[in-house]
C-alpha atoms as a PDB file:
ATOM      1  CA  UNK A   1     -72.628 -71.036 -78.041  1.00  0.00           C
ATOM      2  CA  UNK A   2     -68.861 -69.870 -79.169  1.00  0.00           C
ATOM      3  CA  UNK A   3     -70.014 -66.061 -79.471  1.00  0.00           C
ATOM      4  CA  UNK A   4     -71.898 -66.088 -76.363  1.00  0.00           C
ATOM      5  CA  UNK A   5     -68.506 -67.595 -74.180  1.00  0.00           C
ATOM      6  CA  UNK A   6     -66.794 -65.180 -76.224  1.00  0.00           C
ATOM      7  CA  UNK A   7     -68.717 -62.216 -74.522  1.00  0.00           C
ATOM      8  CA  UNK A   8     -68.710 -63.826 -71.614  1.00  0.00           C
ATOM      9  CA  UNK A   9     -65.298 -63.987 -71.349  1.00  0.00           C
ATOM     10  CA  UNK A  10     -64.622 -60.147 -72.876  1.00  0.00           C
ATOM     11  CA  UNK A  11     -66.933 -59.096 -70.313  1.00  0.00           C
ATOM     12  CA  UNK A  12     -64.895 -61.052 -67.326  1.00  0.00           C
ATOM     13  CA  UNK A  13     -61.868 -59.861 -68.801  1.00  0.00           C
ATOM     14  CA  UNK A  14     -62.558 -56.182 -68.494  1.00  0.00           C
ATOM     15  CA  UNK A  15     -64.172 -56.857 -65.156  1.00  0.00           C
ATOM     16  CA  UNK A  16     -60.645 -58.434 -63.868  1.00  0.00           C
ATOM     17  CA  UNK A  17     -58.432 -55.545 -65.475  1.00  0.00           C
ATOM     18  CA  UNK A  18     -60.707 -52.459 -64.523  1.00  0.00           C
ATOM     19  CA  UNK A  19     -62.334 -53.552 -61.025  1.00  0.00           C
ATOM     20  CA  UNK A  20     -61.112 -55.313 -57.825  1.00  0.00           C
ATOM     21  CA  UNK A  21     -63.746 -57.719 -57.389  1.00  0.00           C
ATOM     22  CA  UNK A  22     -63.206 -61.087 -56.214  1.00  0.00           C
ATOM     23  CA  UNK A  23     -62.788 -63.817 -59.069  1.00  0.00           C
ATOM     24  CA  UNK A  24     -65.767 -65.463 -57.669  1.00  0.00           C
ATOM     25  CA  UNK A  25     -67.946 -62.255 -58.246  1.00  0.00           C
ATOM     26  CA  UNK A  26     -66.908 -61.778 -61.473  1.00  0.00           C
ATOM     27  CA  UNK A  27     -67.351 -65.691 -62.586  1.00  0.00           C
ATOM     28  CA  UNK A  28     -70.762 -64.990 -61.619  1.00  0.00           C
ATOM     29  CA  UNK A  29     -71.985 -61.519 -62.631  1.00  0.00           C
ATOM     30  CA  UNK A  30     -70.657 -62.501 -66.548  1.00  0.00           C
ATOM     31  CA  UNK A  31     -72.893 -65.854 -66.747  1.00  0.00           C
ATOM     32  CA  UNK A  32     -70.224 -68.505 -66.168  1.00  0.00           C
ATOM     33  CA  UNK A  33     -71.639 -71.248 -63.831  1.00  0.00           C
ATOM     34  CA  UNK A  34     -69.237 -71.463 -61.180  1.00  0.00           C
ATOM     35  CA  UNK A  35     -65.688 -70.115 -60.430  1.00  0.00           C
ATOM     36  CA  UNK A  36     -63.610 -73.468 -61.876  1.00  0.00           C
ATOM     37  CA  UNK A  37     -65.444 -73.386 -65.367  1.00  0.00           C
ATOM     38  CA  UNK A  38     -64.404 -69.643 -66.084  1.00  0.00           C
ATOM     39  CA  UNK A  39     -61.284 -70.642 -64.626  1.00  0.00           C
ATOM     40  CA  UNK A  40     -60.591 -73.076 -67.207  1.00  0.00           C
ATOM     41  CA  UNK A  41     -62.071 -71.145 -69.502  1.00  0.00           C
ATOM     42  CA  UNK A  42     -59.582 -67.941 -68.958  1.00  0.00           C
ATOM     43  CA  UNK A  43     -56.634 -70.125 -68.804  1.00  0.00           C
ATOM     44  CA  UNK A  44     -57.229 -71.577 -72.327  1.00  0.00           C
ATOM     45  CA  UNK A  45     -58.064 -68.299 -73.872  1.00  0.00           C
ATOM     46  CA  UNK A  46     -55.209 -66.369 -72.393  1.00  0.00           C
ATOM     47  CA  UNK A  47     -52.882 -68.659 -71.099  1.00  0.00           C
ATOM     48  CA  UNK A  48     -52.765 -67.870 -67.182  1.00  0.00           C
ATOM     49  CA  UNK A  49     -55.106 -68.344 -64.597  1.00  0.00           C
ATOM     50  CA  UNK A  50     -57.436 -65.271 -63.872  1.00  0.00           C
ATOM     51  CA  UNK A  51     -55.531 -64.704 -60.439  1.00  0.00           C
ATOM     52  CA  UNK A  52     -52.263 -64.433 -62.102  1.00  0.00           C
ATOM     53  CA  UNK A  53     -53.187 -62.015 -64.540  1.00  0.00           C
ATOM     54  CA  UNK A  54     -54.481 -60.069 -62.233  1.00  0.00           C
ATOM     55  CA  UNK A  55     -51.034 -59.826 -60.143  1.00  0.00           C
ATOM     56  CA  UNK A  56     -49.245 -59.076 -63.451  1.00  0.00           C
ATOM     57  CA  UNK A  57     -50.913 -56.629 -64.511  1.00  0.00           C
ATOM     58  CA  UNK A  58     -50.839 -54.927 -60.659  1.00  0.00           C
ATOM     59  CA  UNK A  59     -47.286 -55.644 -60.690  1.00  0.00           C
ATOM     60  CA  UNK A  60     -46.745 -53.804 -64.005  1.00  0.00           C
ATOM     61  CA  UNK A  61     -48.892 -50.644 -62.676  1.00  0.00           C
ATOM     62  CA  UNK A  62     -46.299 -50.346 -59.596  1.00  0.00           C
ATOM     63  CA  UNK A  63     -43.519 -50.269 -62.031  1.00  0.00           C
ATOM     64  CA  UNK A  64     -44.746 -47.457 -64.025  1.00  0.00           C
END
């Protein structure tokens, strides 16, 4: 069950940094069962919320 949230959330991961799908989309097209659970899930593994990361890492593009 660990290795398969693992992928999961490698898969969203690369999804959120390399695509500009909604959060939603990519909660569901990597296997997580709704939007709050990989969420959750994101926040404890990388310690922000999926949206926030996403905005940080757009922010640091610009300043390049």
């Amino acid at each position: 069950m660990t290795y398969l949230s693992q992928l999961r959330l490698q898969n969203a991961y690369d999804l959120l940094t390399n695509s500009d799908l909604p959060i939603s989309t990519i909660a569901d097209q990597t296997g997580f069962p709704n939007e709050k659970s990989f969420r959750q899930r994101f926040t404890k593994t990388y310690g922000q919320r999926p949206s926030a990361y996403r905005q940080n890492l757009q922010r640091s593009k610009i300043d390049r």
